[in-house]
PDB file of N, CA and C in Angstrom:
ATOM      1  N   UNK A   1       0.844  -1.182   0.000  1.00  0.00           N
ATOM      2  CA  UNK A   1       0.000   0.000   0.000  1.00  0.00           C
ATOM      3  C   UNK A   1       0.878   1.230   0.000  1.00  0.00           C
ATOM      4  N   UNK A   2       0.377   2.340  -0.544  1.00  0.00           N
ATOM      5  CA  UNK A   2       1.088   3.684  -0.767  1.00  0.00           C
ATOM      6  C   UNK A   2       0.452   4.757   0.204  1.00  0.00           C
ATOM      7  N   UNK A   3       0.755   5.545   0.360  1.00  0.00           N
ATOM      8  CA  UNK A   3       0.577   6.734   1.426  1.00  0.00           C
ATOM      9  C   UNK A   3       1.133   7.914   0.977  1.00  0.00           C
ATOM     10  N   UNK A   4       0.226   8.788   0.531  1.00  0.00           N
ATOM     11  CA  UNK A   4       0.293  10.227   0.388  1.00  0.00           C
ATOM     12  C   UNK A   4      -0.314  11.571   0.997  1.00  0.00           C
ATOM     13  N   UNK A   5       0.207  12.470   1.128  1.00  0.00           N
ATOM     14  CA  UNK A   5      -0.742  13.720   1.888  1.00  0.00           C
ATOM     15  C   UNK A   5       0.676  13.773   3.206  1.00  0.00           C
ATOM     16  N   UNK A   6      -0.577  13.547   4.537  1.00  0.00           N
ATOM     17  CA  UNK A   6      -0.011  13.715   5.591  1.00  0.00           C
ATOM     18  C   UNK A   6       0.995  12.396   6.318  1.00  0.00           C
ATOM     19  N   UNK A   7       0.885  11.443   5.739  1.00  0.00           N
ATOM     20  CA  UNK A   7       1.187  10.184   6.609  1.00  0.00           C
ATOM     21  C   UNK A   7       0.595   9.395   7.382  1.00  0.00           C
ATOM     22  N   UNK A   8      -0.406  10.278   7.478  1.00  0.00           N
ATOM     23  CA  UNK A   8      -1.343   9.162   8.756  1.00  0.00           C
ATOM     24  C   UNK A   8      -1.973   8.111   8.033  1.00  0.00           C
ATOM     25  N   UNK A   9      -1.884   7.097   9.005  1.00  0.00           N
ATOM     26  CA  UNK A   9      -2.295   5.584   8.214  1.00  0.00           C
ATOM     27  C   UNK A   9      -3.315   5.275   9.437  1.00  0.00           C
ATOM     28  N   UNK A  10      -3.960   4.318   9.388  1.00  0.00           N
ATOM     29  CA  UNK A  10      -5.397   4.200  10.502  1.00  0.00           C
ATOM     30  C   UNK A  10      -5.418   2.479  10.334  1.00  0.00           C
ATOM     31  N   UNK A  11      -5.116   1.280  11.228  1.00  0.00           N
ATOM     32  CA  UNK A  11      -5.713   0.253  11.280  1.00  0.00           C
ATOM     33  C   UNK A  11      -6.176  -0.018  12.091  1.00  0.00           C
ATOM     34  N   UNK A  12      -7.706  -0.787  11.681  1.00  0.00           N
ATOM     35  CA  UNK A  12      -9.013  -1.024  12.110  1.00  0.00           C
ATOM     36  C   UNK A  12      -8.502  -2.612  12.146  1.00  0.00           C
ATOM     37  N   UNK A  13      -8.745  -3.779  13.335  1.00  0.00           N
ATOM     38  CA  UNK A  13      -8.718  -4.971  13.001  1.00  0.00           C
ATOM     39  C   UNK A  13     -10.219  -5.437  13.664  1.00  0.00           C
ATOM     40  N   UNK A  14     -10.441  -6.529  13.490  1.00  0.00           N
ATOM     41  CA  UNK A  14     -11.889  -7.307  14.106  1.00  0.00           C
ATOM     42  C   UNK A  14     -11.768  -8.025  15.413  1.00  0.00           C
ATOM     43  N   UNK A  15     -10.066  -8.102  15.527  1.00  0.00           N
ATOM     44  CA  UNK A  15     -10.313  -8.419  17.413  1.00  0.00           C
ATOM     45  C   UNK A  15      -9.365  -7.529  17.843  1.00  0.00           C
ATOM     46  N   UNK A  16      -9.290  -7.620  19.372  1.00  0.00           N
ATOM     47  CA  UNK A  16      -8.315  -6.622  20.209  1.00  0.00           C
ATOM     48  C   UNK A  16      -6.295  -7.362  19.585  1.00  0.00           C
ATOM     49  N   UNK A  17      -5.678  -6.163  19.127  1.00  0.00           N
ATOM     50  CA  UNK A  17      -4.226  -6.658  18.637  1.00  0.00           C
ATOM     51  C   UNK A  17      -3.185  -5.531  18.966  1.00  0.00           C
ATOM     52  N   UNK A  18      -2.409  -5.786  19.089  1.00  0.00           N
ATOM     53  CA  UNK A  18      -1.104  -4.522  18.755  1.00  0.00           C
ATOM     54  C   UNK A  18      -0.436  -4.854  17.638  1.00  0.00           C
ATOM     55  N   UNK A  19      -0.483  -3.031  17.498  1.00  0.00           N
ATOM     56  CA  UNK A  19      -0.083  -2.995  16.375  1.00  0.00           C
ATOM     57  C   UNK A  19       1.766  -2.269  16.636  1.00  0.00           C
ATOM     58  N   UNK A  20       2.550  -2.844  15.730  1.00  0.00           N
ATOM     59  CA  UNK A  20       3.877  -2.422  16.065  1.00  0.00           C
ATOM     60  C   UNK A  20       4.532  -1.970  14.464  1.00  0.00           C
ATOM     61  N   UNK A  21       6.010  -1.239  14.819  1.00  0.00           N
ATOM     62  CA  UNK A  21       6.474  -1.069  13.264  1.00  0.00           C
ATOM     63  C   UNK A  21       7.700  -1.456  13.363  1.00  0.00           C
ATOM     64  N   UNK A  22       8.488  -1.887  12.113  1.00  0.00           N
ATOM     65  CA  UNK A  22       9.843  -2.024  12.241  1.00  0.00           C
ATOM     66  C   UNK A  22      10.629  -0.958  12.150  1.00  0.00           C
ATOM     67  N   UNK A  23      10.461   0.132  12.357  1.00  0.00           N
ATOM     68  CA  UNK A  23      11.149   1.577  12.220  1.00  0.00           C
ATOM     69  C   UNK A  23      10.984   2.117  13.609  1.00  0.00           C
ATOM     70  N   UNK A  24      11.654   2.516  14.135  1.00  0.00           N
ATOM     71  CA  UNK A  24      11.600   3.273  15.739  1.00  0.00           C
ATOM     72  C   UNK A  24      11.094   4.515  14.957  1.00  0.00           C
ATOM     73  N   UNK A  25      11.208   5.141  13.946  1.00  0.00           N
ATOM     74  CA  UNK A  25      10.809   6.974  13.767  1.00  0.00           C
ATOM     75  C   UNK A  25       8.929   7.034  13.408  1.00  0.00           C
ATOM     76  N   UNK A  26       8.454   5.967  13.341  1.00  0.00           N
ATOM     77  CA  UNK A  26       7.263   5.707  13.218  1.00  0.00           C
ATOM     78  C   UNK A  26       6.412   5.996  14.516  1.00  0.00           C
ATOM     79  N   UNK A  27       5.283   7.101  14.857  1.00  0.00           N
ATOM     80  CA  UNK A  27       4.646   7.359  16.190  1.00  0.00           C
ATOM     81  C   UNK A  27       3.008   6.164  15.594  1.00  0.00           C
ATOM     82  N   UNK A  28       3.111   5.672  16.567  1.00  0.00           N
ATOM     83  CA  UNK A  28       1.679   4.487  16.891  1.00  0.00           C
ATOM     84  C   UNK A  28       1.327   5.214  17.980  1.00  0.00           C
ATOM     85  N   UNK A  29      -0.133   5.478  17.865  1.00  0.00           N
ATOM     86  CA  UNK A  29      -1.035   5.528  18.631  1.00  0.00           C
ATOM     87  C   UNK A  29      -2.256   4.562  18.870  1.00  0.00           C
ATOM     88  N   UNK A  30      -2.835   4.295  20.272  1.00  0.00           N
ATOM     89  CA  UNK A  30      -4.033   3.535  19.926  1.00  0.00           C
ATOM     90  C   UNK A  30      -5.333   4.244  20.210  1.00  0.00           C
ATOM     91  N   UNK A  31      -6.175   4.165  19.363  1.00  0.00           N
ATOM     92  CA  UNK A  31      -7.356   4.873  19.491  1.00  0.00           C
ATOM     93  C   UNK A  31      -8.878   4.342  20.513  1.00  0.00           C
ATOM     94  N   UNK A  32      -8.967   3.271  19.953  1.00  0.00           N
ATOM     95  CA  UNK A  32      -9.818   2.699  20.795  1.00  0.00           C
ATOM     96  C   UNK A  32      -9.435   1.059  21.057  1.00  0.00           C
ATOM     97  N   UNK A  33     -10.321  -0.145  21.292  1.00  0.00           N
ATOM     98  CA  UNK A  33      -9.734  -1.647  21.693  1.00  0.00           C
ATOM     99  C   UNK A  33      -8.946  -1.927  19.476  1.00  0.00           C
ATOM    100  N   UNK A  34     -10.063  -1.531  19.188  1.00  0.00           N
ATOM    101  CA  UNK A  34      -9.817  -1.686  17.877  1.00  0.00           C
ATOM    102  C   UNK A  34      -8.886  -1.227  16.969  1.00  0.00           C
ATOM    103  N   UNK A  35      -8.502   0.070  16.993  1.00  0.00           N
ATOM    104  CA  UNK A  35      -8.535   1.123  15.934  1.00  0.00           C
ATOM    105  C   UNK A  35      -6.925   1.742  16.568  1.00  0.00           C
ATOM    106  N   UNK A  36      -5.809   1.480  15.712  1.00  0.00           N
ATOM    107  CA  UNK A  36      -4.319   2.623  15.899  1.00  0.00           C
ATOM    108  C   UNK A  36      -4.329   3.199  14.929  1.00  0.00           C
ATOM    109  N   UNK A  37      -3.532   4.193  15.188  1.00  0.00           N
ATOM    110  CA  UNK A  37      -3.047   5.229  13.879  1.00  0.00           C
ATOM    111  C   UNK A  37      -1.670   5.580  13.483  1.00  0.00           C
ATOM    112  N   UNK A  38      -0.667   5.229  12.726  1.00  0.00           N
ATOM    113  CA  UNK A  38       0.381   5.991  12.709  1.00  0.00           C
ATOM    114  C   UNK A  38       0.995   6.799  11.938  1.00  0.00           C
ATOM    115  N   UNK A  39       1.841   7.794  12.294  1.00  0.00           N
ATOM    116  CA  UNK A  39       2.136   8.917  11.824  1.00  0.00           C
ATOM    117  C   UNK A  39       3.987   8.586  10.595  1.00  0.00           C
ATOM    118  N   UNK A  40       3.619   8.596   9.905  1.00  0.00           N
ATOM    119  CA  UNK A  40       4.966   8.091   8.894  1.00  0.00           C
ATOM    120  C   UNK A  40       5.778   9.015   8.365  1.00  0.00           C
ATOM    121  N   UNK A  41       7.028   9.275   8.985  1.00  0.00           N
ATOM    122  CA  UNK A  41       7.823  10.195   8.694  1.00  0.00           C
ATOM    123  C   UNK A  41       7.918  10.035   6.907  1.00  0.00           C
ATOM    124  N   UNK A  42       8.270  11.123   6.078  1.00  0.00           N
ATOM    125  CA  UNK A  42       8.287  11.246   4.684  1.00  0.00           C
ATOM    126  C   UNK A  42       9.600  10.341   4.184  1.00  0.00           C
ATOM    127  N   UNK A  43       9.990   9.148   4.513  1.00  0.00           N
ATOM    128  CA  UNK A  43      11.031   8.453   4.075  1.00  0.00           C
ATOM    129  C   UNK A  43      10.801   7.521   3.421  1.00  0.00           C
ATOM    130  N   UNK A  44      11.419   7.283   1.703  1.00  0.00           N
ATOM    131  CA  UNK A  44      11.778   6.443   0.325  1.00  0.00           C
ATOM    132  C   UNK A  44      11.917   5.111   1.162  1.00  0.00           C
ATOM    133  N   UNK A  45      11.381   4.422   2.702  1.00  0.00           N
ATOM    134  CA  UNK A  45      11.559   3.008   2.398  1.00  0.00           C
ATOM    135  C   UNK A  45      10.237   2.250   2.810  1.00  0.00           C
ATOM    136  N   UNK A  46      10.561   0.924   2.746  1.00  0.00           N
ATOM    137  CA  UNK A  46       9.096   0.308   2.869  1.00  0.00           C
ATOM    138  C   UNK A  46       8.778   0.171   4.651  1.00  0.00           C
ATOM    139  N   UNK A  47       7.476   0.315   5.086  1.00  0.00           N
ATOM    140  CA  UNK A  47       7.179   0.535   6.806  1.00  0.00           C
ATOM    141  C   UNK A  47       6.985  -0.834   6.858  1.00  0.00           C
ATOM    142  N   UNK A  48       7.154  -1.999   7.815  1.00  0.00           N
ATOM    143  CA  UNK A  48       6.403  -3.026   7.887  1.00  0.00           C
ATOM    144  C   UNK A  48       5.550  -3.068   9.052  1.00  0.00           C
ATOM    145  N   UNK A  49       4.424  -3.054   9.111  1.00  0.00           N
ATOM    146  CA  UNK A  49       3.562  -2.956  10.290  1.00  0.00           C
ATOM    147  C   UNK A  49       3.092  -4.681  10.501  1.00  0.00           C
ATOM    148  N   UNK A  50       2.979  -4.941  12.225  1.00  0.00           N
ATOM    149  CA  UNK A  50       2.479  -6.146  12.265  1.00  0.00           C
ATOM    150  C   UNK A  50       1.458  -6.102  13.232  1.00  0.00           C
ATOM    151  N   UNK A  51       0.325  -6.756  13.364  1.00  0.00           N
ATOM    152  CA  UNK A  51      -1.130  -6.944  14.365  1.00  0.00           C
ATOM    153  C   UNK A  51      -0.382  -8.127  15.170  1.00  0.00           C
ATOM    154  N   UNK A  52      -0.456  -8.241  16.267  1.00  0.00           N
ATOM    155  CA  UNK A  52      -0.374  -9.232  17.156  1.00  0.00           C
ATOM    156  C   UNK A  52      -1.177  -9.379  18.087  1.00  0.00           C
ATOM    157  N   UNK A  53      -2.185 -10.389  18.376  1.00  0.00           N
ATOM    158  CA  UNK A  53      -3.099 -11.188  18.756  1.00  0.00           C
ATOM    159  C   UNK A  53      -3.222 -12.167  19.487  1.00  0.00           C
ATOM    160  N   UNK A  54      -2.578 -12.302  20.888  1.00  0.00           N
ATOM    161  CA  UNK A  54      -2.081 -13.859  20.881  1.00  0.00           C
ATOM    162  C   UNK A  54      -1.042 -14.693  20.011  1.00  0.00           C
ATOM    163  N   UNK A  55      -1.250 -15.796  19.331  1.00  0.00           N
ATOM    164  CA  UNK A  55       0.051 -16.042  18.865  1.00  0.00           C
ATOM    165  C   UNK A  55      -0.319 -15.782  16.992  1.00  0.00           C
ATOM    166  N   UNK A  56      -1.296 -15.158  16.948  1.00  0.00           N
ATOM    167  CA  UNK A  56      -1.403 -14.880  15.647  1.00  0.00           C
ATOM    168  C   UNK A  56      -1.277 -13.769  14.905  1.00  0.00           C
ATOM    169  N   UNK A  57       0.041 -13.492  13.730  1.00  0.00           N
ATOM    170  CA  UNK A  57       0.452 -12.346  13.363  1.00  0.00           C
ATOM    171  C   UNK A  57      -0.212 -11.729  11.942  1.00  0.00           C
ATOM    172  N   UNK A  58      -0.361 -10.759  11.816  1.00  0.00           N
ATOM    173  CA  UNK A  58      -0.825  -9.955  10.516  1.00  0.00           C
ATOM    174  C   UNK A  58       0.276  -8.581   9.954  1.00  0.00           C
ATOM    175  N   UNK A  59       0.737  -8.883   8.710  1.00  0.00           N
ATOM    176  CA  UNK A  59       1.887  -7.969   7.782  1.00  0.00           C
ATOM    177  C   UNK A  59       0.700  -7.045   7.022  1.00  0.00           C
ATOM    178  N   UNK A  60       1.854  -5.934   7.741  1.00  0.00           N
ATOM    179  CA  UNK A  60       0.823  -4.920   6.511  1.00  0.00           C
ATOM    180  C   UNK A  60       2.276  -4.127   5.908  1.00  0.00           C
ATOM    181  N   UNK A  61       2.299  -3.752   4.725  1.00  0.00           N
ATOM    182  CA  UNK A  61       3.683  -2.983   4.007  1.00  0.00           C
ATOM    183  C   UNK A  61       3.223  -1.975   3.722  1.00  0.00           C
ATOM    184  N   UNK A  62       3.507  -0.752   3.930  1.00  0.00           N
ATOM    185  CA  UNK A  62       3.266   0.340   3.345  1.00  0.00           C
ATOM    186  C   UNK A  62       4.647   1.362   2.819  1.00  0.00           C
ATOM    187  N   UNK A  63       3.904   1.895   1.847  1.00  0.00           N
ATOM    188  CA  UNK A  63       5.439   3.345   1.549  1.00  0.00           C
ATOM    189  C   UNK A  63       5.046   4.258   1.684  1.00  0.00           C
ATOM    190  N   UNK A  64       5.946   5.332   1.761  1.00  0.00           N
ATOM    191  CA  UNK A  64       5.290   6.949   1.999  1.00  0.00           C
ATOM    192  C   UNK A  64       5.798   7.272   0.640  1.00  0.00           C
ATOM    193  N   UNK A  65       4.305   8.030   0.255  1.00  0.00           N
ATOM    194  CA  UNK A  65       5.129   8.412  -1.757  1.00  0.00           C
ATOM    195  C   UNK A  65       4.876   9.773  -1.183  1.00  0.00           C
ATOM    196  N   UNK A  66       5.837  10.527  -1.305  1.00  0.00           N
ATOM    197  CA  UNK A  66       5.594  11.946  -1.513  1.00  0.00           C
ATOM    198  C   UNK A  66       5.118  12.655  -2.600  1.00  0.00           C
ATOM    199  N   UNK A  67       4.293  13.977  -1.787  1.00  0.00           N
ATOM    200  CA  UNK A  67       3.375  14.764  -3.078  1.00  0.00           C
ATOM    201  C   UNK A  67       4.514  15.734  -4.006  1.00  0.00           C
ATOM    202  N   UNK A  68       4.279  15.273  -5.192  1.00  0.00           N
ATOM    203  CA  UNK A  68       5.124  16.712  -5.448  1.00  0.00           C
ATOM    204  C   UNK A  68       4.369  17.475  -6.081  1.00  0.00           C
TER     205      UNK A  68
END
């Protein structure tokens, strides 16, 4: 997935999970049991985000494309 504008990205899952990134410059917030948001600094590499659930994991990839 691609990401343009501001950076903010929003995942919604269907049970209670954390969500984490492989980048320390990445800010995660959690919104409600469901719902984080994070804020993606404007950097050319790929984010890997993961849901963790108990022992069950979910990959999400995203890039930040900048506007020009």
């Amino acid at each position: 997935t691609q990401v343009k504008g501001d950076g903010i990205v929003r995942f919604t899952t269907s049970i209670e999970a954390t969500i984490t990134c492989n980048m320390d410059d990445v800010a995660l917030r959690q919104i409600d049991a469901l719902t984080w948001e994070a804020t993606i600094p404007p950097e050319d590499h790929p984010y890997e985000f993961t849901a963790t659930a108990r022992e069950e994991k979910v990959f999400c990839h995203i890039r930040y494309e900048k506007e020009t």
